[in-house]
C-alpha atoms as a PDB file:
ATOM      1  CA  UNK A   1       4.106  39.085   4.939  1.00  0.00           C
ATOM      2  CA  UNK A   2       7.811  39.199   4.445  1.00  0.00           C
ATOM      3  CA  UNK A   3       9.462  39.323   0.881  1.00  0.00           C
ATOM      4  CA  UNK A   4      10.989  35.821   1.792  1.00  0.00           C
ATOM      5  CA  UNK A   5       7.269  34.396   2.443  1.00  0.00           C
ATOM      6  CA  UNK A   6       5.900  35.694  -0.390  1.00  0.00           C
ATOM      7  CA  UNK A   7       8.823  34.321  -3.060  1.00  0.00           C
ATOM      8  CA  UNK A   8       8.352  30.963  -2.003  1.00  0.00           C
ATOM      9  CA  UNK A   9       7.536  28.384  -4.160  1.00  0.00           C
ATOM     10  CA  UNK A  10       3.693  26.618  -3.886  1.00  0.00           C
ATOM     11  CA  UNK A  11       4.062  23.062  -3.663  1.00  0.00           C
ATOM     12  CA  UNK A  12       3.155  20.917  -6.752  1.00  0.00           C
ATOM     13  CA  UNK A  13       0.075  19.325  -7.207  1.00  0.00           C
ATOM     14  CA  UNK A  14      -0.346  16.250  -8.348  1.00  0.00           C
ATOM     15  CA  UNK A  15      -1.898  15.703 -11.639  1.00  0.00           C
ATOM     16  CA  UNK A  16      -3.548  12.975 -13.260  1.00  0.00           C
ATOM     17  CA  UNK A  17      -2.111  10.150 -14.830  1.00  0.00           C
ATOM     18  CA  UNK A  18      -3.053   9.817 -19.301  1.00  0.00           C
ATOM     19  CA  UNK A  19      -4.316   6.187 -18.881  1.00  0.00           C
ATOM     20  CA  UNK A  20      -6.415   5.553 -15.770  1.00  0.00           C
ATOM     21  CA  UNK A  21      -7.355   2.447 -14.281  1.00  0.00           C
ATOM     22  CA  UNK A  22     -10.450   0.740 -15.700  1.00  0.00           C
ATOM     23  CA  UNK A  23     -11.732  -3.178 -15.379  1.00  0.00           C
ATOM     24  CA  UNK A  24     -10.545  -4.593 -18.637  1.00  0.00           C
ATOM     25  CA  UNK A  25      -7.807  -2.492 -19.559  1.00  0.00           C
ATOM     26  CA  UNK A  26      -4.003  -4.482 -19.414  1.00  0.00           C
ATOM     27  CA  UNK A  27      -2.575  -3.692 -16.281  1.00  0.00           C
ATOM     28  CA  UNK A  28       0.530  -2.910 -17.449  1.00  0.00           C
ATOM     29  CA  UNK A  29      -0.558  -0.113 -19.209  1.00  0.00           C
ATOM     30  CA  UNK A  30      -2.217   1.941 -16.402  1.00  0.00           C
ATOM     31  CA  UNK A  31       0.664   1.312 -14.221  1.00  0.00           C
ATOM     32  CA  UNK A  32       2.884   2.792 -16.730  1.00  0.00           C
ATOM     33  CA  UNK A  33       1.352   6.112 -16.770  1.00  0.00           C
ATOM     34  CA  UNK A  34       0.713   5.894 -12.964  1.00  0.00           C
ATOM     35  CA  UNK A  35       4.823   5.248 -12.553  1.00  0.00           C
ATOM     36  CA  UNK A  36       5.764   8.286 -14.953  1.00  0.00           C
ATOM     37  CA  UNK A  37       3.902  10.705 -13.368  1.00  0.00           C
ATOM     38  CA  UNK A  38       4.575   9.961  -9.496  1.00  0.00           C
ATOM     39  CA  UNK A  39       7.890   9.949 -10.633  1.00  0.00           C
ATOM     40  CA  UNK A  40       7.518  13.438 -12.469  1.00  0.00           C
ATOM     41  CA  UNK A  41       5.316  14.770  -9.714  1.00  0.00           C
ATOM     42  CA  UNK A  42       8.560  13.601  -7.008  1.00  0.00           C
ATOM     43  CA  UNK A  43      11.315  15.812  -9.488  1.00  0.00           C
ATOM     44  CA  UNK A  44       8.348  18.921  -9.509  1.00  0.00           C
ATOM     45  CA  UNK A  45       9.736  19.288  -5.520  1.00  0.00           C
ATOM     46  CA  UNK A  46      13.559  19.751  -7.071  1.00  0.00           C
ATOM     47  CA  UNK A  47      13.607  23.425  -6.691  1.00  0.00           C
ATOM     48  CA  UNK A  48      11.672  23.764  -3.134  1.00  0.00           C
ATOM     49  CA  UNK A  49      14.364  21.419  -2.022  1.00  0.00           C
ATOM     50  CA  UNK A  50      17.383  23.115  -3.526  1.00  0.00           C
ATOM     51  CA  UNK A  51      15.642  26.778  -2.479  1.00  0.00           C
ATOM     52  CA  UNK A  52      15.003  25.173   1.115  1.00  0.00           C
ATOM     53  CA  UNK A  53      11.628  27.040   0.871  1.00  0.00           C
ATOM     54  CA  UNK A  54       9.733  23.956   3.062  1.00  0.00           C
ATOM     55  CA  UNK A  55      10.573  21.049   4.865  1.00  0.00           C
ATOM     56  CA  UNK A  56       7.135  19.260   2.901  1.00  0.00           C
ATOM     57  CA  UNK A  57       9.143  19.690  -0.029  1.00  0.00           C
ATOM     58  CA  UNK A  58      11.720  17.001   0.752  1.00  0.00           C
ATOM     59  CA  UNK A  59       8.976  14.861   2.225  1.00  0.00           C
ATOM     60  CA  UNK A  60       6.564  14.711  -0.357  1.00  0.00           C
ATOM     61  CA  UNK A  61       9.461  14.077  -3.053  1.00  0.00           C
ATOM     62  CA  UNK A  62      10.231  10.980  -0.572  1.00  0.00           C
ATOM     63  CA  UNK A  63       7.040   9.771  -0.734  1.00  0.00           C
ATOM     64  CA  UNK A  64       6.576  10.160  -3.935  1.00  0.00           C
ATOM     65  CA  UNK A  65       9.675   7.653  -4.524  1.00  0.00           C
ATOM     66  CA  UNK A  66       8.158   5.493  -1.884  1.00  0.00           C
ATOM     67  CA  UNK A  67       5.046   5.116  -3.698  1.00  0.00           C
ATOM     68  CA  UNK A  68       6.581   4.200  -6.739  1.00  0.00           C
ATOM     69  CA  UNK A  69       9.158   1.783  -5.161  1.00  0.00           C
ATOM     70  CA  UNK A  70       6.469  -0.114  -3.166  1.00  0.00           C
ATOM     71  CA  UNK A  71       4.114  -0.724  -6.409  1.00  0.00           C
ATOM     72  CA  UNK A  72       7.327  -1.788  -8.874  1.00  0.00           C
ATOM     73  CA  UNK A  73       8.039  -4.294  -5.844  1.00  0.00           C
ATOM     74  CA  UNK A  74       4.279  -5.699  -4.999  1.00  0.00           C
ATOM     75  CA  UNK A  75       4.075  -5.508  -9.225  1.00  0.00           C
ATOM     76  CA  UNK A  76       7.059  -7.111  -9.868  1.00  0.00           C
ATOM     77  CA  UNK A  77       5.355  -9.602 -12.477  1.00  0.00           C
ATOM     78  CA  UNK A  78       4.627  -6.667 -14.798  1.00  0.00           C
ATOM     79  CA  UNK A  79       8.507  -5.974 -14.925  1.00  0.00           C
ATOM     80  CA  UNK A  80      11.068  -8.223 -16.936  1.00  0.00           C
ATOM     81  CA  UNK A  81      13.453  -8.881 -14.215  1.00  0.00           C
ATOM     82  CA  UNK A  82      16.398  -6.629 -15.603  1.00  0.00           C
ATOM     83  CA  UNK A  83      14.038  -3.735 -15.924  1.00  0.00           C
ATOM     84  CA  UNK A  84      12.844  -4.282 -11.609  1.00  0.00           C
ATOM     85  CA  UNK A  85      16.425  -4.004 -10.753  1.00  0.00           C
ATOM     86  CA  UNK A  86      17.560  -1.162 -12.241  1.00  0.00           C
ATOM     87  CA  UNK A  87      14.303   0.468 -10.919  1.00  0.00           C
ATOM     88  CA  UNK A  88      14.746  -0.923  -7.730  1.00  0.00           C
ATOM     89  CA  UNK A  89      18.643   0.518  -7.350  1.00  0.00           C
ATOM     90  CA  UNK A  90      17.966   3.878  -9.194  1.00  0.00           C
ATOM     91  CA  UNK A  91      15.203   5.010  -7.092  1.00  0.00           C
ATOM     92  CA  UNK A  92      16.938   3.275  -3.865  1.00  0.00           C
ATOM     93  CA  UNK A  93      19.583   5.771  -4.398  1.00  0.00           C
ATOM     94  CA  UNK A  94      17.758   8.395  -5.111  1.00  0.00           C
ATOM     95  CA  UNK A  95      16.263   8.428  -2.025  1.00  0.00           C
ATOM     96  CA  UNK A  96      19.006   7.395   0.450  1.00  0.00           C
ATOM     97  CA  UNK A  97      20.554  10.635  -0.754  1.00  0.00           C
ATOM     98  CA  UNK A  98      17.583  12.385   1.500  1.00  0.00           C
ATOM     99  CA  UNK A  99      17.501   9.930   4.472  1.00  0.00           C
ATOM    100  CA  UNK A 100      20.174  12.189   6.431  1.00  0.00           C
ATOM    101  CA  UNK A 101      18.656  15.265   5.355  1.00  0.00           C
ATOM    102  CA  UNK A 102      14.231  14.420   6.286  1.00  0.00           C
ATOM    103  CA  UNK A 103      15.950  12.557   9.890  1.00  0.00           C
ATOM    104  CA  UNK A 104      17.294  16.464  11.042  1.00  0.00           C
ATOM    105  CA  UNK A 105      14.263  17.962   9.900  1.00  0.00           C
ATOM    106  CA  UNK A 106      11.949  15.642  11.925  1.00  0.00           C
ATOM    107  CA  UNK A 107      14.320  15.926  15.041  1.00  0.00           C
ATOM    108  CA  UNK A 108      14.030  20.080  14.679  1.00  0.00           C
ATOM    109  CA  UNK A 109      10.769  20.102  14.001  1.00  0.00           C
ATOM    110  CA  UNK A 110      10.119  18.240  17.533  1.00  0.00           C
ATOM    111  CA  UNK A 111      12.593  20.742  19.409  1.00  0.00           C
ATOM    112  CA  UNK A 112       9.629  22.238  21.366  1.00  0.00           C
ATOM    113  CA  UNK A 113       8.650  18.724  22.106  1.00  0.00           C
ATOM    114  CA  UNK A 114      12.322  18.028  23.584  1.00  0.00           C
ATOM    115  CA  UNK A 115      12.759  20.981  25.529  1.00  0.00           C
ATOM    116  CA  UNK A 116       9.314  20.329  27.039  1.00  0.00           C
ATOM    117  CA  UNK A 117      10.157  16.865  28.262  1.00  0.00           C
ATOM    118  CA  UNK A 118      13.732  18.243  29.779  1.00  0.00           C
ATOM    119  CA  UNK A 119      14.207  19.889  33.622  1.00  0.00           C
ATOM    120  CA  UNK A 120      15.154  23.331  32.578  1.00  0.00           C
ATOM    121  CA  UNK A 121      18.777  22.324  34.060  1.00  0.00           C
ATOM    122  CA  UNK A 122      19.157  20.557  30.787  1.00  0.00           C
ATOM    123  CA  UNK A 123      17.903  23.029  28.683  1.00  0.00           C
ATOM    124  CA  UNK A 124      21.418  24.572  27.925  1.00  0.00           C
ATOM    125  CA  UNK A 125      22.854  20.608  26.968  1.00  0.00           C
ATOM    126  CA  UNK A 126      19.817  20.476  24.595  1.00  0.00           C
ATOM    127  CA  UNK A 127      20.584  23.475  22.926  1.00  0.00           C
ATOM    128  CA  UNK A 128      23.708  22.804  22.306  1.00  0.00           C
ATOM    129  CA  UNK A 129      22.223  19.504  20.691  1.00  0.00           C
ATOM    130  CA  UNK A 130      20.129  21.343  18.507  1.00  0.00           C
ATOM    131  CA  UNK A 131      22.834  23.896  17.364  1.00  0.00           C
ATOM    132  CA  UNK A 132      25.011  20.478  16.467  1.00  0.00           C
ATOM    133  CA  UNK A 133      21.870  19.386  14.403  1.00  0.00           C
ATOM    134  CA  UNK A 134      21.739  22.709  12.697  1.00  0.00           C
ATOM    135  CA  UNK A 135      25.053  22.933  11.273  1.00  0.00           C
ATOM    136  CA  UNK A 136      24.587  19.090  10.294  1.00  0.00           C
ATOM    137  CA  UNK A 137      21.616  20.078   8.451  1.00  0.00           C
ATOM    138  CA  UNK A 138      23.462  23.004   6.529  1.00  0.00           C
ATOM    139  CA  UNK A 139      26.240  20.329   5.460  1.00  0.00           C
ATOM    140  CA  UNK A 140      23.265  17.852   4.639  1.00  0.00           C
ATOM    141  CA  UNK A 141      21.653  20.758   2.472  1.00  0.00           C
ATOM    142  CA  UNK A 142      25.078  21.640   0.799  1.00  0.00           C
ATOM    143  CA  UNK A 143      25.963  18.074  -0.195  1.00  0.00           C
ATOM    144  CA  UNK A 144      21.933  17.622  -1.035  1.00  0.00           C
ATOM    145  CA  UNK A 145      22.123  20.495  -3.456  1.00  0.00           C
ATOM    146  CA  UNK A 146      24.862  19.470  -5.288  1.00  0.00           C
ATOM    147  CA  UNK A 147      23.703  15.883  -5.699  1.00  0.00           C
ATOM    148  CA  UNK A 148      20.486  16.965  -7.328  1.00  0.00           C
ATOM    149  CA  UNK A 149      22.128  19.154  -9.778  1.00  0.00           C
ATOM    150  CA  UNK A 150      24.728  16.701 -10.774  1.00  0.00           C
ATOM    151  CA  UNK A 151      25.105  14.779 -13.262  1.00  0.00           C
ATOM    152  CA  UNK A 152      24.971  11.431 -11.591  1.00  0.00           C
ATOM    153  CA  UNK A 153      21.089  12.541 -10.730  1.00  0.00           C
ATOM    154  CA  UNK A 154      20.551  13.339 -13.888  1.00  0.00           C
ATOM    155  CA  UNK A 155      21.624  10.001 -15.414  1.00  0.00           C
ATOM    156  CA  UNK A 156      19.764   8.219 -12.710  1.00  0.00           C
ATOM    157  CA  UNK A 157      16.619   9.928 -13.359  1.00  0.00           C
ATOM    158  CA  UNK A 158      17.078   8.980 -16.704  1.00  0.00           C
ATOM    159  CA  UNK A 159      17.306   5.349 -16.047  1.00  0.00           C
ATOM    160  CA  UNK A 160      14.378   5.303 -14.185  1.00  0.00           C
ATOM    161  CA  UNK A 161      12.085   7.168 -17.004  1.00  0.00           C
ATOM    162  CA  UNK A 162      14.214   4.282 -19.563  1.00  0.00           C
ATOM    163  CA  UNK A 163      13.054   1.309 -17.728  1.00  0.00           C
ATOM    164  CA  UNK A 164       9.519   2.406 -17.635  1.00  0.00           C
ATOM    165  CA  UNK A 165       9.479   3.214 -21.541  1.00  0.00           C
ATOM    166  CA  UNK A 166      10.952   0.105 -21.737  1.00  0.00           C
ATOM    167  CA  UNK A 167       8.208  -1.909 -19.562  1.00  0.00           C
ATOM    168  CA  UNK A 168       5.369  -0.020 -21.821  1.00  0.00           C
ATOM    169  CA  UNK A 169       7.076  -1.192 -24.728  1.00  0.00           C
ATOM    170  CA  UNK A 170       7.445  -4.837 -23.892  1.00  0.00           C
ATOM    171  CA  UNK A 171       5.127  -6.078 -21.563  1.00  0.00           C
ATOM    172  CA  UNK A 172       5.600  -9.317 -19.728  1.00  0.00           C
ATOM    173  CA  UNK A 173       2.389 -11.861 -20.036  1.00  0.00           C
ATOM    174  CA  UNK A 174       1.002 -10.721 -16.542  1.00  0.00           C
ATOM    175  CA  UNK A 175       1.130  -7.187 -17.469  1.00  0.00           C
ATOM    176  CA  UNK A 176      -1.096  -8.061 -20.446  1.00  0.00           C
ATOM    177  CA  UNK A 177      -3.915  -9.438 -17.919  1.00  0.00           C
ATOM    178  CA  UNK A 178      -7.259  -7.295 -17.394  1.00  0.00           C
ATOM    179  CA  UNK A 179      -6.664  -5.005 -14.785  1.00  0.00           C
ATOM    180  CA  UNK A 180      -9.428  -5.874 -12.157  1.00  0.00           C
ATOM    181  CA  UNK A 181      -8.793  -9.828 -11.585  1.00  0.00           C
ATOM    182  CA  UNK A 182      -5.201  -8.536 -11.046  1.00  0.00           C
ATOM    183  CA  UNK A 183      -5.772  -6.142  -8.464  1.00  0.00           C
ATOM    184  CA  UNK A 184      -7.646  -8.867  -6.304  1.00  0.00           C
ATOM    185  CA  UNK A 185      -4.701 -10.680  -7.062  1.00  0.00           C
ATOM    186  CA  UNK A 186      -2.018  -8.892  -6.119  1.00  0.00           C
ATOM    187  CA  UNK A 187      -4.111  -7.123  -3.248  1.00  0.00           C
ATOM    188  CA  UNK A 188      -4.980 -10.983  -1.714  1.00  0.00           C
ATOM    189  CA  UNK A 189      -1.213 -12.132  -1.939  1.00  0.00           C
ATOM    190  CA  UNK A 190       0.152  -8.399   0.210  1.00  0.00           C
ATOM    191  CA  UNK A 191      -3.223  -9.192   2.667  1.00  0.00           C
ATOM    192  CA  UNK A 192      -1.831 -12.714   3.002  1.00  0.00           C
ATOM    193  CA  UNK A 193       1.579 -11.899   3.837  1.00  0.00           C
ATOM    194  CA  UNK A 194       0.576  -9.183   6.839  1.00  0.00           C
ATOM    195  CA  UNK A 195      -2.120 -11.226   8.021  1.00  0.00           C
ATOM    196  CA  UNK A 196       0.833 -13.740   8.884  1.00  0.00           C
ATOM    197  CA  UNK A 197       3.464 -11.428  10.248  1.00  0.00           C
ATOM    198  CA  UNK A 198       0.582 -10.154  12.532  1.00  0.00           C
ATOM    199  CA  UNK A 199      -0.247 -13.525  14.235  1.00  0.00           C
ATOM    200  CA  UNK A 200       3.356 -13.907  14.456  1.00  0.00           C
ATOM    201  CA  UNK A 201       4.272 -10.606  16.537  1.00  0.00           C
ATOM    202  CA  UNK A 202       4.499 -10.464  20.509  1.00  0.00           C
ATOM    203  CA  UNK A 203       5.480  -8.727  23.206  1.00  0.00           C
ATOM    204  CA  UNK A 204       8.956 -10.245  22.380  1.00  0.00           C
ATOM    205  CA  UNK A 205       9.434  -9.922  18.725  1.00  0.00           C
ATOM    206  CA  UNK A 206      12.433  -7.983  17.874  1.00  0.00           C
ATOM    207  CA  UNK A 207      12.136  -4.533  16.760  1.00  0.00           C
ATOM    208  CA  UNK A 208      13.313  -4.958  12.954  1.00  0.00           C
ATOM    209  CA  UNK A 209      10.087  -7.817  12.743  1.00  0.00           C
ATOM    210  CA  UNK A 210       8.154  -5.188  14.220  1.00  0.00           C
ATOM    211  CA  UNK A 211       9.533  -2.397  11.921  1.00  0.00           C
ATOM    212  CA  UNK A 212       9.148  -4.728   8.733  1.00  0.00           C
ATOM    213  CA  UNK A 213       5.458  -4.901   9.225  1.00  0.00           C
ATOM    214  CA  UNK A 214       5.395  -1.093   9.310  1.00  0.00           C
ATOM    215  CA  UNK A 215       6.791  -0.662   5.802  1.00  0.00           C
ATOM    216  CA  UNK A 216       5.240  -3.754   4.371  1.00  0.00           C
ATOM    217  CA  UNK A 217       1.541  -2.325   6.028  1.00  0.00           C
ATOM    218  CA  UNK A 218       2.380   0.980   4.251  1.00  0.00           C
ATOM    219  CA  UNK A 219       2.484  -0.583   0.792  1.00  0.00           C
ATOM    220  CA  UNK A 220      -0.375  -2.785   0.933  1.00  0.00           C
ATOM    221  CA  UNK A 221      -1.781   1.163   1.596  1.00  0.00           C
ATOM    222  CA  UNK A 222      -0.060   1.975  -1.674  1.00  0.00           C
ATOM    223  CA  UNK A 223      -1.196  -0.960  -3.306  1.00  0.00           C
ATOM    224  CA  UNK A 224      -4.841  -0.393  -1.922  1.00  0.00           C
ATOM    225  CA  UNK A 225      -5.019   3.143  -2.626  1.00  0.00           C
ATOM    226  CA  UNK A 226      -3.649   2.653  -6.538  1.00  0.00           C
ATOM    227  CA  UNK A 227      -6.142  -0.241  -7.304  1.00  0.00           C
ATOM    228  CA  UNK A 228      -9.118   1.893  -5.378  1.00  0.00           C
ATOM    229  CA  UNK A 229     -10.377   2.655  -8.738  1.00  0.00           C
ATOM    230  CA  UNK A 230     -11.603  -0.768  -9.440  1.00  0.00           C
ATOM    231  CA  UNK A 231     -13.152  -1.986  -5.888  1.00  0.00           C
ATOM    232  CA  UNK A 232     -16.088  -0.598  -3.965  1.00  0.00           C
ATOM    233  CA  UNK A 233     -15.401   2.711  -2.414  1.00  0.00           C
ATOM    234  CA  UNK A 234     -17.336   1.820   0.891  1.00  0.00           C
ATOM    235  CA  UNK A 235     -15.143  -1.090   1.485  1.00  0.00           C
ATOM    236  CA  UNK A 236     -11.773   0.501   0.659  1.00  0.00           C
ATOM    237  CA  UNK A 237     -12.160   3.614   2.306  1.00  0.00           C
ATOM    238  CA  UNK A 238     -13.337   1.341   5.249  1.00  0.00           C
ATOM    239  CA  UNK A 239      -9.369  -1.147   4.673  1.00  0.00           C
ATOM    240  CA  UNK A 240      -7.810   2.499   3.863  1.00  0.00           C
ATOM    241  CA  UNK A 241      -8.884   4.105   7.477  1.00  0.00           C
ATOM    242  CA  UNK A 242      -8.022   0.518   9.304  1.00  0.00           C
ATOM    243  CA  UNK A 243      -4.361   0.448   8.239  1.00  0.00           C
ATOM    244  CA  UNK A 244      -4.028   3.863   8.969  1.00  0.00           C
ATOM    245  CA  UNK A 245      -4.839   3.271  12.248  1.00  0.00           C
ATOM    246  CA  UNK A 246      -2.232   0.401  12.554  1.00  0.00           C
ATOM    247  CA  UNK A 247       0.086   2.543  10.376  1.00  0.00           C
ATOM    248  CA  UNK A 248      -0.214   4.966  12.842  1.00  0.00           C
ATOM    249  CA  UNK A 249       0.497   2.972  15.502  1.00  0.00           C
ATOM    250  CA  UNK A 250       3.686   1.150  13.449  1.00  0.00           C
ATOM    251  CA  UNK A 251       4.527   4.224  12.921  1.00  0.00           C
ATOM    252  CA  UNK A 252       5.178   5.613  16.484  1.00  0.00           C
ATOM    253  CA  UNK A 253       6.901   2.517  18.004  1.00  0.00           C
ATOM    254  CA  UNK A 254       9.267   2.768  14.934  1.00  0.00           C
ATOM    255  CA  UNK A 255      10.053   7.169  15.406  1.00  0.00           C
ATOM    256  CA  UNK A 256      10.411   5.835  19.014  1.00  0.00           C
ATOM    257  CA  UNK A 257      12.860   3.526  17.932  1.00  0.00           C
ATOM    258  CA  UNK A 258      14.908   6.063  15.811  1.00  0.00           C
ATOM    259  CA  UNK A 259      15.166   8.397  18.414  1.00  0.00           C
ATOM    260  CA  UNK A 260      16.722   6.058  20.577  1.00  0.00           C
ATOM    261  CA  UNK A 261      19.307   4.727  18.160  1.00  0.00           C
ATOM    262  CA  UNK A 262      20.050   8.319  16.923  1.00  0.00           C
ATOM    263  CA  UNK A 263      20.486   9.899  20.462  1.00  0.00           C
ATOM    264  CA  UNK A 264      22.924   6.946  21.242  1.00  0.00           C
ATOM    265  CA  UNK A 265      25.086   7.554  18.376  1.00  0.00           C
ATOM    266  CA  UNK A 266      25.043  11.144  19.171  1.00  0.00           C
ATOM    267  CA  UNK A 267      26.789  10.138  23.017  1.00  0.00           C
ATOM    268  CA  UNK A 268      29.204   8.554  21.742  1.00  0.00           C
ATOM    269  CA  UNK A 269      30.497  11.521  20.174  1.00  0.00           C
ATOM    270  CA  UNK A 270      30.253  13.531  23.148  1.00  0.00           C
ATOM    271  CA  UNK A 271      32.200  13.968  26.518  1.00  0.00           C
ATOM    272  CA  UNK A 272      30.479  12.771  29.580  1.00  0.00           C
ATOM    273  CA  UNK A 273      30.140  15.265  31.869  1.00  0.00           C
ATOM    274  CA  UNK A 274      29.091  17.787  28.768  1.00  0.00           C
ATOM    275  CA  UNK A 275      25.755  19.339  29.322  1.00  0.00           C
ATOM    276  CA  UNK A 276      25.194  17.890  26.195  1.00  0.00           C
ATOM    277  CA  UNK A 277      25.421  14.269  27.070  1.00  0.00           C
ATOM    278  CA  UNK A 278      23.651  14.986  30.316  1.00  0.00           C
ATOM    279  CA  UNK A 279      20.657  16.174  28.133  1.00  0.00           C
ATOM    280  CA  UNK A 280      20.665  13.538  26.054  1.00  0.00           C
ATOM    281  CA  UNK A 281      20.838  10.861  28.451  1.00  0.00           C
ATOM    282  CA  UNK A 282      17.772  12.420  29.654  1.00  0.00           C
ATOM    283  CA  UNK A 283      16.124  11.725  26.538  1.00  0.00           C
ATOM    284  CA  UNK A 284      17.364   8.210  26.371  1.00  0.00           C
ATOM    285  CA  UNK A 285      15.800   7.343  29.677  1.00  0.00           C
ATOM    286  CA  UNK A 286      12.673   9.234  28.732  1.00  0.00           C
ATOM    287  CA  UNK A 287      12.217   8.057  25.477  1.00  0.00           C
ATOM    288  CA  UNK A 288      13.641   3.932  26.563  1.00  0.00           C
ATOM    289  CA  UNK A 289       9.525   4.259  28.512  1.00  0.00           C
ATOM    290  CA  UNK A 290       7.850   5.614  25.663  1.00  0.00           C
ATOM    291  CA  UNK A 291       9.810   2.702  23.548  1.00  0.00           C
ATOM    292  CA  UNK A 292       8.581   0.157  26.042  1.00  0.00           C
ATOM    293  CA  UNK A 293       4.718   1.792  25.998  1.00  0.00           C
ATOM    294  CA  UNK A 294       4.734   1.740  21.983  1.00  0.00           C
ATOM    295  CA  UNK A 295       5.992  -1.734  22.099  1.00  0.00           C
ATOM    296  CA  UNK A 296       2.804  -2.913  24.439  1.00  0.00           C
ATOM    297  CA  UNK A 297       0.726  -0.217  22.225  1.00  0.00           C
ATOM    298  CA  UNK A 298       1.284  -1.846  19.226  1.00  0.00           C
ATOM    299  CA  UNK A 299       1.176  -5.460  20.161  1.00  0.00           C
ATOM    300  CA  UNK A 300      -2.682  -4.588  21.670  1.00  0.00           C
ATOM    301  CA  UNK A 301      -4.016  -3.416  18.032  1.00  0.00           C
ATOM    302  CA  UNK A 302      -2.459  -6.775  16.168  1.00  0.00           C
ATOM    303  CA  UNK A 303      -4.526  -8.429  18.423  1.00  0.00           C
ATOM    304  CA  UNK A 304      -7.607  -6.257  17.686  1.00  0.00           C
ATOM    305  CA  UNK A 305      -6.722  -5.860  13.883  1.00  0.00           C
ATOM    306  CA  UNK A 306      -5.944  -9.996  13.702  1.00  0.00           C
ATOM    307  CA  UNK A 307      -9.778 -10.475  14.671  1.00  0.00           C
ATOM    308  CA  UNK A 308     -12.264 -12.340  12.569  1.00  0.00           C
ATOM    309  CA  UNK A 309     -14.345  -9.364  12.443  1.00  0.00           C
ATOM    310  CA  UNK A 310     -11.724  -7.057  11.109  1.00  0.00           C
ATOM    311  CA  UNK A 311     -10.428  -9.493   9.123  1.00  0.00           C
ATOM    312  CA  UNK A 312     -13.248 -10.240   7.321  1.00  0.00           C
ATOM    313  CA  UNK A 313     -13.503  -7.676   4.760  1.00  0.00           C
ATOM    314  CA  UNK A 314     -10.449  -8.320   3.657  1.00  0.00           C
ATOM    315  CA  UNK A 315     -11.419 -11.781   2.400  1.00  0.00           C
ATOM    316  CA  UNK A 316     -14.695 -11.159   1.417  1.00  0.00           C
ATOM    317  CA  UNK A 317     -13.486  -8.467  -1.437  1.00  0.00           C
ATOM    318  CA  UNK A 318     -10.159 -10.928  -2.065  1.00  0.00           C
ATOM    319  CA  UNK A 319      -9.973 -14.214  -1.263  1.00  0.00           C
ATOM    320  CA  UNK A 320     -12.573 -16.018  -4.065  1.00  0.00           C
ATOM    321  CA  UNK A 321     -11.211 -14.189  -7.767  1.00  0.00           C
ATOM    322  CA  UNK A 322      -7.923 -15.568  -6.254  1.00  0.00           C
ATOM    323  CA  UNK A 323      -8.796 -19.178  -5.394  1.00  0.00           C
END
């Protein structure tokens, strides 16, 4: 083991929040604790990401942000409405400081993937590609490092800690409700919502409809996961493993459909007869088929997850403390 493996940092594990969920306890409450420390768990990654120890430093401090973003938006009556936005922009920010900076990572972490799809002809083009990505990535890092130690992140941390404090303090009259009819609540109206964008996806919906029920399919994971506490574990584990199948399948039209739009941006920049734009337009046309095969993928398990059967348990545990 080198001296550069063995100095790296471990990374953080998460720790419990102070007030857990339980049937009768005010939801607001729970959710307060639950907000503080996914938010203190995400800043725990700080370091790794300034050291550049791991790439599953900067993605579990994104997901950690995602988390709390999706349950202050599906939550949203437990927040006075000046407290939600300032949430809502701080942690925005916060993480479209990292978008650049997780995009290059995935793309080098799929370079044997690339080079394995290419004639070796094109191999020289596509490392050229990957040395542009590299030095992108060391200006990303740069320009990452000194936004988390500056005093702009700083004050925007603080915000977001502020408008929690300030949620505990002054609870709106939803967040006073017990916490269990609110989870069936709140769990029914997300079900609701994706239950409708599936029956209304084809093989011709536009991409961004497509991509919308990806993100909106993540939270009501998020949503389901938080609230597990209070439901039966058979059935939720059961919902938990049947988005993640759709997730998974969301999820790999939609890296399909990132790929393409960053690999045209990338030729545009580039001189045409460059091995570098031969390479890429390689990709393109590689990648346009697995686009189209995703597309087709995807639309097949709506249909299966938009079944009465599968459907089913989802109204059963939701539908009647809403009614």
């Amino acid at each position: 083991m080198t001296v550069t493996k063995r100095d790296q940092l471990k990374l953080p594990k998460r720790k419990k929040p102070a007030v857990q969920l339980s049937p009768e306890v005010e939801i607001y409450l729970p959710t307060y604790h639950f907000l503080v420390s996914e938010f203190e768990h995400a800043r725990k990654h700080e370091l790794g990401i300034i050291r550049d120890d791991h790439e599953e430093f900067i993605h579990q401090y994104r997901v950690a942000l995602r988390r709390s973003r999706a349950l202050i938006s599906l939550l949203k009556p437990l927040f006075h409405r000046q407290e939600k936005d300032i949430l809502k922009t701080n942690l925005k920010q916060l993480m479209q400081q990292t978008n650049l900076m997780r995009d290059l990572d995935v793309f080098l972490l799929n370079m044997e993937q690339y080079f394995s799809l290419l004639d070796h002809q094109h191999h020289k083009g596509l490392t050229r590609f990957f040395d542009d990505l590299q030095s992108q990535r060391q200006t990303s890092l740069k320009y990452l490092k000194g936004w988390l130690k500056s005093g702009t992140y700083e004050s925007s941390c603080k915000q977001v800690l502020t408008q929690l404090e300030r949620m505990r303090a002054n609870p709106t009259i939803e967040g006073q409700l017990g916490s269990k009819t609110t989870a069936h609540s709140f769990l029914w109206h997300q079900f609701k919502q994706i239950e409708s964008q599936c029956h209304n996806i084809d093989a011709n919906s536009n991409d961004a409809i497509i991509h919308q029920l990806r993100i909106d399919c993540k939270k009501f994971r998020y949503l389901l996961e938080y609230f597990t506490p209070l439901l039966s574990t058979i059935n939720t584990e059961q919902q938990v493993a049947q988005l993640k199948v759709l997730q998974d399948q969301l999820g790999n039209f939609n890296d399909s459909s990132v790929q393409l739009a960053f690999f045209n941006r990338y030729l545009t920049e580039q001189k045409q007869k460059s091995g570098r734009y031969k390479a890429i337009e390689e990709l393109i046309d590689i990648y346009n088929d697995y686009h189209f095969q995703a597309k087709q993928s995807t639309v097949e398990h709506l249909i299966q997850f938009r079944q009465p059967k599968s459907l089913d348990i989802y109204y059963t545990l939701y539908q009647e403390p809403s009614a």
